[in-house]
C-alpha atoms as a PDB file:
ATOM      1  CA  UNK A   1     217.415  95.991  91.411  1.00  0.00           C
ATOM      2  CA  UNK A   2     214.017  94.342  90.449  1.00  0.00           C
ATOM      3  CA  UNK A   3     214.320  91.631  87.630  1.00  0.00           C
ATOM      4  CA  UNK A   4     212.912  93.071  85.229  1.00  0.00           C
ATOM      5  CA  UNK A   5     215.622  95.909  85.512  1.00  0.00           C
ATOM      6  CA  UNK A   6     218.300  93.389  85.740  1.00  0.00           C
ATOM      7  CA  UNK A   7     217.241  91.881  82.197  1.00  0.00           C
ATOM      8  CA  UNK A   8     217.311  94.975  80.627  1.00  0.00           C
ATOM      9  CA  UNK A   9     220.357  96.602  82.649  1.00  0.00           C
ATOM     10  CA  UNK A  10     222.464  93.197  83.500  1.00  0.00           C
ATOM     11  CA  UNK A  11     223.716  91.421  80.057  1.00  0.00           C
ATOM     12  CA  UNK A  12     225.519  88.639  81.636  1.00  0.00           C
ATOM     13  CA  UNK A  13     222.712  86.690  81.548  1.00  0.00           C
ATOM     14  CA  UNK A  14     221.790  87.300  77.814  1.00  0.00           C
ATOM     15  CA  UNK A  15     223.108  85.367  75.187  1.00  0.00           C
ATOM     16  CA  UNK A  16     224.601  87.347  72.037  1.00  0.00           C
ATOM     17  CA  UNK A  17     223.018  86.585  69.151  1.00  0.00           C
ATOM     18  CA  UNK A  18     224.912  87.687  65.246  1.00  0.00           C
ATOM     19  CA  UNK A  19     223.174  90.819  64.277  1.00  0.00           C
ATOM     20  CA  UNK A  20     221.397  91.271  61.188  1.00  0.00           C
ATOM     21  CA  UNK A  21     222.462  93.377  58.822  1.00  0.00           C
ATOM     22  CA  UNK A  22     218.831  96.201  59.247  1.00  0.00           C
ATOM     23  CA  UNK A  23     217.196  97.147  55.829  1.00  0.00           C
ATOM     24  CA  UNK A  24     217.303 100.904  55.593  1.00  0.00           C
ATOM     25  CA  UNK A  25     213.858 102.560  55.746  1.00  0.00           C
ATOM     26  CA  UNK A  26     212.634 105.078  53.245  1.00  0.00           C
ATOM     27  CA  UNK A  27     213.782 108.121  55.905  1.00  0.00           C
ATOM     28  CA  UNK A  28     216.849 106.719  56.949  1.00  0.00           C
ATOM     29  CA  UNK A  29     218.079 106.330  53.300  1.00  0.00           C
ATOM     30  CA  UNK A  30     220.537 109.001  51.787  1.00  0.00           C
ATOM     31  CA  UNK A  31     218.691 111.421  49.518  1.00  0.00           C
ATOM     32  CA  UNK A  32     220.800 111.244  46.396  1.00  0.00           C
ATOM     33  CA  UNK A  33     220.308 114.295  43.672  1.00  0.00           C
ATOM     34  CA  UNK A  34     218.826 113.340  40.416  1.00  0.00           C
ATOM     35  CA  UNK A  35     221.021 113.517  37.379  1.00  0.00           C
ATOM     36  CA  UNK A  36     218.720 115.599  35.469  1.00  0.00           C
ATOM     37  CA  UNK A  37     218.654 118.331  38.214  1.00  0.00           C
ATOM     38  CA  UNK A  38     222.742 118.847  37.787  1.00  0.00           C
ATOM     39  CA  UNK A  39     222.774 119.120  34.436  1.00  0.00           C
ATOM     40  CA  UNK A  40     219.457 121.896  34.458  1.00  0.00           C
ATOM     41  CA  UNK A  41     221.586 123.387  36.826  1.00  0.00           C
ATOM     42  CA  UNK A  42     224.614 123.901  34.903  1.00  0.00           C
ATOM     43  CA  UNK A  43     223.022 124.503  31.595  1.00  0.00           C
ATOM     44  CA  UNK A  44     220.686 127.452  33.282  1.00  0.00           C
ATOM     45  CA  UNK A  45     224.302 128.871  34.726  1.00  0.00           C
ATOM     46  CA  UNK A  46     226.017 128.656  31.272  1.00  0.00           C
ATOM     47  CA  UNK A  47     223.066 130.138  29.863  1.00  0.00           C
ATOM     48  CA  UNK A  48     222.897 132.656  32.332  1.00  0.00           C
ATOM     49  CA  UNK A  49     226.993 133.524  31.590  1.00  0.00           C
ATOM     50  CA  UNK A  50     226.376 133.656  27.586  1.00  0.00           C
ATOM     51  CA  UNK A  51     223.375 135.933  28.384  1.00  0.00           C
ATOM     52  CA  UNK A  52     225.332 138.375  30.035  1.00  0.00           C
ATOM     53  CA  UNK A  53     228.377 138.409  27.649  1.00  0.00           C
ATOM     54  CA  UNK A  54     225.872 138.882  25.048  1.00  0.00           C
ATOM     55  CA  UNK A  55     224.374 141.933  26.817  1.00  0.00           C
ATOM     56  CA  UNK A  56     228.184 143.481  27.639  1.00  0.00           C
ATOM     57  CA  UNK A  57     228.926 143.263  24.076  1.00  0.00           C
ATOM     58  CA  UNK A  58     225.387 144.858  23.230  1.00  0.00           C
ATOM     59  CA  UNK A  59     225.484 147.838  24.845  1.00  0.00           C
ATOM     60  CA  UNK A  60     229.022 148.289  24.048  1.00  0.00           C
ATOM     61  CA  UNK A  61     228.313 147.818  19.919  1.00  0.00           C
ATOM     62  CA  UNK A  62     225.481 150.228  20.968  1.00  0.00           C
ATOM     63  CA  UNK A  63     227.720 152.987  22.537  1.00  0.00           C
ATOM     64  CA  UNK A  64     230.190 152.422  19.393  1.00  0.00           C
ATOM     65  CA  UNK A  65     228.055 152.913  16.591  1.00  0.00           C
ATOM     66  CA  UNK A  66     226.555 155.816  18.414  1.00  0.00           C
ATOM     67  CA  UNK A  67     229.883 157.203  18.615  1.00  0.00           C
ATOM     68  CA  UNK A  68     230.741 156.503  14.955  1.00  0.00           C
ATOM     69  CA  UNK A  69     227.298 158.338  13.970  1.00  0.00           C
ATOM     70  CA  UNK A  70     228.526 161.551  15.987  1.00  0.00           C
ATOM     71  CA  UNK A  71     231.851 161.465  14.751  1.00  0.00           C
ATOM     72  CA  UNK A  72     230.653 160.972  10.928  1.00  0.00           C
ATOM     73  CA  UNK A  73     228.129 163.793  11.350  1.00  0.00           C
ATOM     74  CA  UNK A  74     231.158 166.196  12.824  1.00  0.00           C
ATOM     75  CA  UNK A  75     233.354 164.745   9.214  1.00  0.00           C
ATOM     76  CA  UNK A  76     230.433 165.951   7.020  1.00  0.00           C
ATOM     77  CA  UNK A  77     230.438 169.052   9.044  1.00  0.00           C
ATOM     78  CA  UNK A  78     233.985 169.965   8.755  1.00  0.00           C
ATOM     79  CA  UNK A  79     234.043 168.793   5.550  1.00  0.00           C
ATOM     80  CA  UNK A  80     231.006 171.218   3.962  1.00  0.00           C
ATOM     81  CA  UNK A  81     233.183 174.035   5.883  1.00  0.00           C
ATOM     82  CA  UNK A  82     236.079 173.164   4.064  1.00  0.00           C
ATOM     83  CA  UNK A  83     234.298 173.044   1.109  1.00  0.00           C
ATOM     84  CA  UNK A  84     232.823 176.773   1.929  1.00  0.00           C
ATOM     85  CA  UNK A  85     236.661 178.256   2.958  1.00  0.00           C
ATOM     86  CA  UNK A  86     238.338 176.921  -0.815  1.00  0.00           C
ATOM     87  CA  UNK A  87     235.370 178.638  -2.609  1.00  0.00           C
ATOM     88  CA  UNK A  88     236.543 181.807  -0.509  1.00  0.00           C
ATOM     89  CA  UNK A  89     240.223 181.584  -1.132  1.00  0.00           C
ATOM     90  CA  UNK A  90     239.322 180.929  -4.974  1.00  0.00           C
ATOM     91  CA  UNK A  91     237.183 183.916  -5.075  1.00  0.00           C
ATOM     92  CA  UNK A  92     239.897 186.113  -3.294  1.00  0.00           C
ATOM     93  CA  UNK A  93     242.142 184.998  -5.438  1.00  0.00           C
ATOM     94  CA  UNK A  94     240.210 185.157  -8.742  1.00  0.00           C
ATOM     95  CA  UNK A  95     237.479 188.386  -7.922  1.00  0.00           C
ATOM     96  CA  UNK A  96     238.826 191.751  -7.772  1.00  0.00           C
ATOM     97  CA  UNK A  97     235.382 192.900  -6.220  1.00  0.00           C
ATOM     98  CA  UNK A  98     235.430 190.311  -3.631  1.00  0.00           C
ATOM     99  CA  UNK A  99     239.272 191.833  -2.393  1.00  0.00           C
ATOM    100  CA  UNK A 100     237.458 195.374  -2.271  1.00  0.00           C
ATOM    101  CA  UNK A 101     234.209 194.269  -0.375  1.00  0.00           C
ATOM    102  CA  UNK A 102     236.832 192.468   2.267  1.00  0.00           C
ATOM    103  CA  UNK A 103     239.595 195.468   2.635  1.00  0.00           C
ATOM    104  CA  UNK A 104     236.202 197.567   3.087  1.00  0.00           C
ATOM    105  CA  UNK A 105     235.115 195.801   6.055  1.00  0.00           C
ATOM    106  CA  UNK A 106     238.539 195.837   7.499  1.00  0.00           C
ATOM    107  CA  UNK A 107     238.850 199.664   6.867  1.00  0.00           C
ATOM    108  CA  UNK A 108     240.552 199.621   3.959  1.00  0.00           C
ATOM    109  CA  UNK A 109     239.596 202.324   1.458  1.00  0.00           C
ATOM    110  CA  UNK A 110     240.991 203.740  -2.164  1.00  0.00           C
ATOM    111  CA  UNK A 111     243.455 206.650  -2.476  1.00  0.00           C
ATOM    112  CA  UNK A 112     241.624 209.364  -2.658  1.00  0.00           C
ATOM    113  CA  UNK A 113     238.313 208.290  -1.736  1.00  0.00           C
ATOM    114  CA  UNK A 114     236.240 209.131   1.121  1.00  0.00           C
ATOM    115  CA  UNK A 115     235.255 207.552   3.912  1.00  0.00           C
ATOM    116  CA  UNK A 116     231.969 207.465   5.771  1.00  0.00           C
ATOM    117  CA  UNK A 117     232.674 207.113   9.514  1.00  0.00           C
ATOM    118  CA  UNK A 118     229.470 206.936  11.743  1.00  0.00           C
ATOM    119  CA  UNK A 119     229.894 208.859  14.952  1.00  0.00           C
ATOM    120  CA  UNK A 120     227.678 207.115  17.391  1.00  0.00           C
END
């Protein structure tokens, strides 16, 4: 080997010298996360989770009173019917001409009266 090899290659020649402890440079330093980035970070994900319990519970209050409208409408319904059926029992009860107009369209007729039969 040349010399100039050997003082590269050969360290029994050298003498050791204590090493320095080496400032870190600006690229060899650890990139640490600021503390204001963590916190946006969880306060746009609990956001984020209220948002979308907030929706759920939207659309569901939605679907309800939706539901209750249809079902109130079908109460008022039933209700007007019922209303219309008592005022026909009461008038069956009460009307004599009402029970003749109703035996009449079942076929019902008088003793001794004739009936009209169409033959078509």
């Amino acid at each position: 080997m040349n010399k100039v090899a050997v003082t590269y290659w050969d360290n029994s020649h050298t003498i050791s010298i204590a090493a320095r402890p080496r400032t870190k440079t600006a690229s060899a330093q650890t990139k640490t996360t600021p503390q204001w980035l963590v916190f946006a970070v969880i306060a746009s994900i609990t956001c984020m989770l209220c948002m979308a319990i907030n929706l759920r519970a939207f659309s569901e209050m939605s679907a309800e009173l939706e539901q209750n409208e249809h079902l109130s409408l079908a109460a008022e319904q039933l209700s007007n019917e019922n209303l219309g059926l008592q005022t026909e029992v009461h008038s069956l009860k009460n009307d004599s001409r009402t029970v003749e107009r109703e035996a009449r369209k079942i076929g019902m007729s008088r003793p001794n009266e004739k009936v009209l039969v169409p033959v078509n």
